[in-house]
Protein backbone atom coordinates (compact mmCIF):
# COMPACT_ATOMS: atom_id res chain seq x y z
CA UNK A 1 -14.92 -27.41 2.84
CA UNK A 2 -12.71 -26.51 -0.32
CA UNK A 3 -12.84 -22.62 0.27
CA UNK A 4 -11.58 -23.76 4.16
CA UNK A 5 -8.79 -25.54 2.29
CA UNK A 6 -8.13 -22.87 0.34
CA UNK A 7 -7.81 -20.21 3.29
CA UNK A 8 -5.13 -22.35 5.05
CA UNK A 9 -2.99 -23.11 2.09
CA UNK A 10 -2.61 -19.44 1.06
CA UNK A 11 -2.78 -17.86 4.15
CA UNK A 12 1.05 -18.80 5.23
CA UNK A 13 2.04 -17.51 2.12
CA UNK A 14 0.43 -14.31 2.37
CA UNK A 15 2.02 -13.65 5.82
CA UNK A 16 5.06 -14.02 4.10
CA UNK A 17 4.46 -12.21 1.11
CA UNK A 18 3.61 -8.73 3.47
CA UNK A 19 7.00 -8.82 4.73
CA UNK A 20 9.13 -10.12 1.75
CA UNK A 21 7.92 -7.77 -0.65
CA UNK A 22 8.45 -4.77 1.99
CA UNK A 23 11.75 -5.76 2.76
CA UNK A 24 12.63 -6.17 -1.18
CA UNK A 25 10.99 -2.82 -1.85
CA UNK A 26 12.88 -1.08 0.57
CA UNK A 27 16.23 -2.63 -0.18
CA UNK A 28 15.85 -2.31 -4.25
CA UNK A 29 14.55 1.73 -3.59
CA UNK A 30 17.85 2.15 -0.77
CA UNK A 31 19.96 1.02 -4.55
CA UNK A 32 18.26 3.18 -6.33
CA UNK A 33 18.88 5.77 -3.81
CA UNK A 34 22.97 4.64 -3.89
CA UNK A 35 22.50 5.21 -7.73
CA UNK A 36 23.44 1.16 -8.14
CA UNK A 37 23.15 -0.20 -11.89
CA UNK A 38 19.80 -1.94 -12.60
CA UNK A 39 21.97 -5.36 -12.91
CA UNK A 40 23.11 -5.38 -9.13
CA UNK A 41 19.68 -4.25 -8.08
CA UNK A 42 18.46 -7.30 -10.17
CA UNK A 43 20.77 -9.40 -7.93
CA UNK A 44 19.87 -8.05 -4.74
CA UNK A 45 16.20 -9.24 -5.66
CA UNK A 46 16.32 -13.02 -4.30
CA UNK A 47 18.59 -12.34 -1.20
CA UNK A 48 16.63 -9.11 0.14
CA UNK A 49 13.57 -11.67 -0.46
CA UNK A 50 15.11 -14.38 1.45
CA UNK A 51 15.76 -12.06 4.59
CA UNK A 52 12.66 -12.75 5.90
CA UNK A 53 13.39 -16.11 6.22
CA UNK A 54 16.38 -15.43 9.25
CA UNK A 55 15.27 -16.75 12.39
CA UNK A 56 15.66 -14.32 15.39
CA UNK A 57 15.08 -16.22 18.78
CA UNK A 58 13.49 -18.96 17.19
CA UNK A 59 11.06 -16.93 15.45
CA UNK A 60 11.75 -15.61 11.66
CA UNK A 61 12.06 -11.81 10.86
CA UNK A 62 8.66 -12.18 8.85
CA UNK A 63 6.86 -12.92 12.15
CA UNK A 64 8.91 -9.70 13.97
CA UNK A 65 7.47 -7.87 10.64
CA UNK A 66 3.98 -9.17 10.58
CA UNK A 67 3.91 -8.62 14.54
CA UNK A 68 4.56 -5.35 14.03
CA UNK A 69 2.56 -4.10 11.17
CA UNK A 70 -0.54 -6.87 11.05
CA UNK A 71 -1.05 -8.48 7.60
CA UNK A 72 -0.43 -5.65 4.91
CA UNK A 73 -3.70 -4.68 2.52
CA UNK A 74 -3.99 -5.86 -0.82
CA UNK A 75 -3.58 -2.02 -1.48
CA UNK A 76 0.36 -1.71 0.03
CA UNK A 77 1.19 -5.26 -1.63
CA UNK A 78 0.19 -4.04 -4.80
CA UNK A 79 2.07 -0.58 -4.28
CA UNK A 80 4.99 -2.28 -3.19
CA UNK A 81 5.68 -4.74 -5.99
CA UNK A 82 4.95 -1.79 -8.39
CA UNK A 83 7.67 0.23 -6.56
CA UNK A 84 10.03 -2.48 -6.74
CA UNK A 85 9.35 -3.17 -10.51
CA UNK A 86 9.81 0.49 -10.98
CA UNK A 87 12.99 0.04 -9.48
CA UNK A 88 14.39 -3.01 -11.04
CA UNK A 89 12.85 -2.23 -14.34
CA UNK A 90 13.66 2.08 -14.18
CA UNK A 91 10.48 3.28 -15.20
CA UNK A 92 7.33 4.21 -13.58
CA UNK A 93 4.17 2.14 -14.15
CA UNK A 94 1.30 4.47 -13.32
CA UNK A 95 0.79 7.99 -13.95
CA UNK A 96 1.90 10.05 -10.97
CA UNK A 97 -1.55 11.82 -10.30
CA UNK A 98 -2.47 8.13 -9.82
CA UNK A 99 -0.27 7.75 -6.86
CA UNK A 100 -1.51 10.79 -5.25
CA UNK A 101 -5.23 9.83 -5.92
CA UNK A 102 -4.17 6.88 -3.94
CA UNK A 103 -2.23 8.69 -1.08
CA UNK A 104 -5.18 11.10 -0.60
CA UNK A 105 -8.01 8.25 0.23
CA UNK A 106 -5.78 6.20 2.00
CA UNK A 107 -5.03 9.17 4.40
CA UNK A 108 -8.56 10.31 4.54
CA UNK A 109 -10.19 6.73 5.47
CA UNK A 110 -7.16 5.55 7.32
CA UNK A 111 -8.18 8.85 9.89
CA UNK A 112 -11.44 8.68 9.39
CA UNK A 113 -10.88 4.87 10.36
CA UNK A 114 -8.57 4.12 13.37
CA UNK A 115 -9.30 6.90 15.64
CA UNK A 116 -12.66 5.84 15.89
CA UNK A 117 -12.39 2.77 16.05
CA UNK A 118 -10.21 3.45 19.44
CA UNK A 119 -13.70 3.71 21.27
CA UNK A 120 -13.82 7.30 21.35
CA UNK A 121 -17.17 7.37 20.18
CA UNK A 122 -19.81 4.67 19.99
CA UNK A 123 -19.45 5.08 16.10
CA UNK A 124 -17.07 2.58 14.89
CA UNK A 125 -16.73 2.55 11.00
CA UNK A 126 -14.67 -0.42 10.81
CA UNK A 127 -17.55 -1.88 11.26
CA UNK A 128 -19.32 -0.80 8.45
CA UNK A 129 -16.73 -2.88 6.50
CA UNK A 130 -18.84 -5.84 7.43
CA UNK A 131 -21.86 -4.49 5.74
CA UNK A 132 -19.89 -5.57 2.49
CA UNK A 133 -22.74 -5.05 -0.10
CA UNK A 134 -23.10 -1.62 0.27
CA UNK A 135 -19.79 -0.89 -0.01
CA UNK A 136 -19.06 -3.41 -2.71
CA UNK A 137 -21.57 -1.05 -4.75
CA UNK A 138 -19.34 1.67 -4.05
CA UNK A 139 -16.48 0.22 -5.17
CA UNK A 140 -18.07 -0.87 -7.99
CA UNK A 141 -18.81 2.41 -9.05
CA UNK A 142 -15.42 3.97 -7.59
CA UNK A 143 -13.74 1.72 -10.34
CA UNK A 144 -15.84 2.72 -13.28
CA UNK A 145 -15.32 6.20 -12.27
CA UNK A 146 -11.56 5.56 -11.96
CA UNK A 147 -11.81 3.78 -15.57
CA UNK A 148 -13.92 6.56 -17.06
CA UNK A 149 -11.18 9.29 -16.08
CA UNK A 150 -8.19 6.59 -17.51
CA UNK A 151 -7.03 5.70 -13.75
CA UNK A 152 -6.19 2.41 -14.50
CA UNK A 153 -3.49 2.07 -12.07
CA UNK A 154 -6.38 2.93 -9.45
CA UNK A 155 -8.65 0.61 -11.16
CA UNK A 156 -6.55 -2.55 -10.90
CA UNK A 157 -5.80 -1.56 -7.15
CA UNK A 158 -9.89 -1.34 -6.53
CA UNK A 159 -10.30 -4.86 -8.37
CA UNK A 160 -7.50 -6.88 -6.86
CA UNK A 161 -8.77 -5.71 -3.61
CA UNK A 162 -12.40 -6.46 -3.81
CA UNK A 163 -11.97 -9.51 -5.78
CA UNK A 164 -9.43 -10.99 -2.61
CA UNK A 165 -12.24 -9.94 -0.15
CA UNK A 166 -14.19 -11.70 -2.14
CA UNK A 167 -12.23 -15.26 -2.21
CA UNK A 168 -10.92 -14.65 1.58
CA UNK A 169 -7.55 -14.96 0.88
CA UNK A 170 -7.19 -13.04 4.65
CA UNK A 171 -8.74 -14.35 7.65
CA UNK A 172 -10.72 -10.99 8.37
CA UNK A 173 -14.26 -10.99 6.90
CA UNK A 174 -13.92 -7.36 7.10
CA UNK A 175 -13.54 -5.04 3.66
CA UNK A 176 -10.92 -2.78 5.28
CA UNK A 177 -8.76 -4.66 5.78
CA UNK A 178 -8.12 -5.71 2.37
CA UNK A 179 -7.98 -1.58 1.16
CA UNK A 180 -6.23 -0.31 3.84
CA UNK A 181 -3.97 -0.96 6.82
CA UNK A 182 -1.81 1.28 9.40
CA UNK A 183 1.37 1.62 7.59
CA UNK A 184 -0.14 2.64 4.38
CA UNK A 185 -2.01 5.58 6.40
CA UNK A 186 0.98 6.49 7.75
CA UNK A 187 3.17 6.21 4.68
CA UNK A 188 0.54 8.66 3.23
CA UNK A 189 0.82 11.27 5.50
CA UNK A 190 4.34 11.74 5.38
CA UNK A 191 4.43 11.31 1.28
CA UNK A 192 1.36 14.06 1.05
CA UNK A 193 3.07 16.20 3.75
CA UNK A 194 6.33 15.92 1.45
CA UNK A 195 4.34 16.82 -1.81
CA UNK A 196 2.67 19.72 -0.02
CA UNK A 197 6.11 21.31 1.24
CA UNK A 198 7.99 20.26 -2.25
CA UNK A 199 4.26 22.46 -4.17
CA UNK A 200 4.82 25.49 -1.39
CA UNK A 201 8.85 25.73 -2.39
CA UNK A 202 7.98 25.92 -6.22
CA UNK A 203 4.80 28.36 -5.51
CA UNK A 204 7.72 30.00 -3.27
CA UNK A 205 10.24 30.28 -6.10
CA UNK A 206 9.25 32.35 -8.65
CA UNK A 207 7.49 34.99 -6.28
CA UNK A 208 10.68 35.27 -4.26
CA UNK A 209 12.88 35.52 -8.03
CA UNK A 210 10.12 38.24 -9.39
CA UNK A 211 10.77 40.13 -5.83
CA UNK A 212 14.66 40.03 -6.52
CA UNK A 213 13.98 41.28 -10.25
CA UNK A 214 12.15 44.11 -9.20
């Protein structure tokens, strides 16, 4: 009965949380972008957060948000408030081959996911995320890994994720959907497509500079 408790009183909050923090994020990164001092960005903080908050026929631009993109993984929430502390803050909190060992899983499970899970095939492997032991072993081991190479950024991420499964903050009773979600897979493939282009041009560079030289 006090876990049931529990799951309603923080489940409002985390259907707000998804949206606020994306909407903050993305307003404090557009400053950045607009080269804004750190001070105004400070003070766009609590508005931007408050935006979710505007009703739009009756129903508040959260519920438009969550609607849209389901409830956000414990994964995007935690990349997101690191993105807007980056931001406010102007400094990076994790080592950037961190980030991509994020990007890179995220894209790979998020396709090996979702199309499947269309129906395609009788293999569904969002189902696997209810056989929860097995793959809390993995993760287990996924973290010590992560801490044993000094991906702590990666670590926390793995932790945070497992140990909400673990207390139910969400409604689902499924693993998944606590590491990964749509947007995230879809953020990835456009920020690993961008890093892939951005490697060619320098690879690119100097061979097209040595041709000119000789």
């Amino acid at each position: 009965m006090g876990g049931t408790k529990n799951m309603i009183s923080v489940a409002p909050i985390i259907h707000i949380a998804g949206p606020a923090l994306l909407l903050v994020t993305v307003i404090l990164v557009a400053s950045k972008q607009l080269r804004l001092p750190i001070a105004v960005r400070g003070v766009l903080l609590l508005p931007a957060g408050c935006l979710v908050f505007i009703p739009i026929n009756g129903l508040p631009l959260a519920g438009y948000i969550r609607g849209f993109l389901g409830d956000l993984s414990i994964t995007t929430l935690i990349l997101l408030f690191t993105a807007s502390m980056s931001v406010l803050f102007d400094r990076n909190f994790y080592k950037p081959g961190s980030f991509f060992l994020i990007m890179l899983p995220a894209l790979t499970v998020g396709l090996f996911l979702y199309p499947f899970s269309l129906g395609f095939t009788d293999f569904d492997p969002y189902a696997l995320g209810y056989s929860s032991k097995t793959f809390l072993a993995f993760f287990f081991a996924a973290a010590l890994t992560a801490w044993y190479f000094n991906l702590y950024f990666l670590v926390i991420i793995i932790v945070l994720a497992v140990s909400a499964y673990l207390m139910g903050i969400y409604e689902s009773r499924n693993i998944w959907d606590y590491l990964i979600d749509p947007a995230l897979t879809l953020f990835s493939f456009f920020w690993l497509s961008i890093w892939m282009i951005k490697r060619v041009v320098q690879y690119q560079s100097p061979r097209r500079q040595l041709i000119t030289d000789v």
